[in-house]
Structures are given as structure tokens and as C-alpha cells.
Protein backbone atom coordinates (compact mmCIF):
# COMPACT_ATOMS: atom_id res chain seq x y z
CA UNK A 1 -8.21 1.16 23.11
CA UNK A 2 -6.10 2.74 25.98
CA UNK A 3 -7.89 1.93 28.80
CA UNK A 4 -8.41 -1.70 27.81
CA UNK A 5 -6.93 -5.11 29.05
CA UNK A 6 -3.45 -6.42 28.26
CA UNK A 7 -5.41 -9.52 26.74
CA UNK A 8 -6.77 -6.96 24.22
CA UNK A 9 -3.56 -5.75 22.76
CA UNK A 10 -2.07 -9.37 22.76
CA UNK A 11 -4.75 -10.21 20.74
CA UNK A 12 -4.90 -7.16 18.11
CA UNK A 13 -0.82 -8.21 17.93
CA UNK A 14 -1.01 -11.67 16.95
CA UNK A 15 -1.77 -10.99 12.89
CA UNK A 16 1.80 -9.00 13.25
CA UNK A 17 3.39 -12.01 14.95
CA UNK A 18 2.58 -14.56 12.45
CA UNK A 19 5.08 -12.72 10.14
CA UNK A 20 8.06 -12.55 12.51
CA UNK A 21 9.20 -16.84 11.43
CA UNK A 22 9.30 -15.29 7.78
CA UNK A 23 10.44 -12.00 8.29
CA UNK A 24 13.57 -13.74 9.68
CA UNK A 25 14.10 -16.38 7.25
CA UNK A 26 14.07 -13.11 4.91
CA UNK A 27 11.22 -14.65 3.14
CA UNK A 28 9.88 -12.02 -0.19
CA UNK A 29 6.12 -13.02 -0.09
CA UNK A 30 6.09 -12.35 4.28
CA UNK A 31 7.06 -9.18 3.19
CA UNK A 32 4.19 -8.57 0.62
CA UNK A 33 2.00 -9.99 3.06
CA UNK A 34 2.93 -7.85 5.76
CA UNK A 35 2.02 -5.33 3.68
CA UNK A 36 -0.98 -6.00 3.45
CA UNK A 37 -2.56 -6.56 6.65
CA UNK A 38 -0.36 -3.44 7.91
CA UNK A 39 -3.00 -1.77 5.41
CA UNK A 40 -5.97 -2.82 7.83
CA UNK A 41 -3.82 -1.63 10.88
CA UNK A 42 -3.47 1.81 9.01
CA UNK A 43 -6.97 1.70 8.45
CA UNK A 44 -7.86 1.38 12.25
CA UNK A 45 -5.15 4.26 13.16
CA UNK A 46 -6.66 6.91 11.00
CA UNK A 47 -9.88 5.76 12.03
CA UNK A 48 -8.83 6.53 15.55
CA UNK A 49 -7.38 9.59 14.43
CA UNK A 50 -10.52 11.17 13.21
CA UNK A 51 -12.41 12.16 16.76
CA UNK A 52 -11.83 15.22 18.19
CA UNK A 53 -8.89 15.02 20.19
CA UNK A 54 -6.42 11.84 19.41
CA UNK A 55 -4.71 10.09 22.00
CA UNK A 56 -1.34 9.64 21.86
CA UNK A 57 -1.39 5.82 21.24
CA UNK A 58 -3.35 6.84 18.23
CA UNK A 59 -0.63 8.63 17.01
CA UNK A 60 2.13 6.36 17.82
CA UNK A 61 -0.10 3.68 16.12
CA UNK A 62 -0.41 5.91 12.87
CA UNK A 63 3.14 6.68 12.76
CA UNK A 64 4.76 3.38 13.25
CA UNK A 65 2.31 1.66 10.96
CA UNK A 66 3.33 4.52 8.44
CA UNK A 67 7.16 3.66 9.18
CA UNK A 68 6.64 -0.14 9.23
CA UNK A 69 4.90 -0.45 6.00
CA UNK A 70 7.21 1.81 4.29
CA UNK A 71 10.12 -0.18 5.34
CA UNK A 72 8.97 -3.54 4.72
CA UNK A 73 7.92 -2.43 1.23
CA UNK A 74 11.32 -0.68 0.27
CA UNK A 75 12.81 -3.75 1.08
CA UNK A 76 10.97 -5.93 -0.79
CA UNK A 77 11.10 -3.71 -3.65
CA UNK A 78 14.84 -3.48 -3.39
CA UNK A 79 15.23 -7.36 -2.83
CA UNK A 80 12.98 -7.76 -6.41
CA UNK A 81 15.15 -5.32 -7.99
CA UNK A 82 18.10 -7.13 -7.15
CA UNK A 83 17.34 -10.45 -7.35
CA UNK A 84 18.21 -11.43 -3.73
């Protein structure tokens, strides 16, 4: 995926943009949500991950999907915890 088009990554990016309107009106179930479709972009990153010699894009991909997913679900486990 690093030598394609611009119009490629917008595309592959859209899923994650749907959640940004209820990620910031601090919406619980975005948060779930996001959690799941992160799972498929995990998926694709340690698919990536598995030739010979990774690119660095892969890795970045793996790591902030890693990072992403653990945040948003910390939160939301948090924000159940405490009733927020």
C-alpha cells in the first residue's frame, strides 16, 4: 500500500472518520464501535507484517492501531465504571 494513490488511503480512512462526530460528542457506543472495526484494521497490519521484510508504514500501521484501540477501550471501560 505505499506506493499507491492518495485516493487509496482516503478511501481505506473513511470507516475511521465516521467515528470522529461521536467520538466528540463523547458518545460510549462510538467508542465500542471503534473498537471494533479497529479490529479489521489490526487484522490488515499484521497481515502486512507477515512478508519478509515489513515496510515501515506497516509498522506504523500496527503500532498505532495497537495504541488507538487500547485507548479508546480504556476509556470506555473507565467511562462504564464510572458512570459518566
Amino acid at each position: 500500500m505505499q506506493s499507491a494513490p492518495a485516493v487509496i488511503y482516503v478511501i481505506s480512512l473513511v470507516p475511521l472518520m465516521i467515528f470522529i462526530p461521536g467520538i466528540l460528542a463523547d458518545r460510549l457506543r462510538t467508542l465500542i464501535w471503534l473498537g471494533f472495526v479497529l479490529l479489521l484494521y489490526f487484522y490488515n497490519a499484521v497481515q502486512n507484517m507477515a512478508v519478509p521484510e515489513p515496510q515501515a508504514m506497516d509498522i506504523a500501521e500496527l503500532v498505532l492501531t495497537v495504541v488507538l484501540f487500547s485507548a479508546s477501550m480504556v476509556y470506555a471501560r473507565i467511562r462504564q465504571v464510572n458512570n459518566i
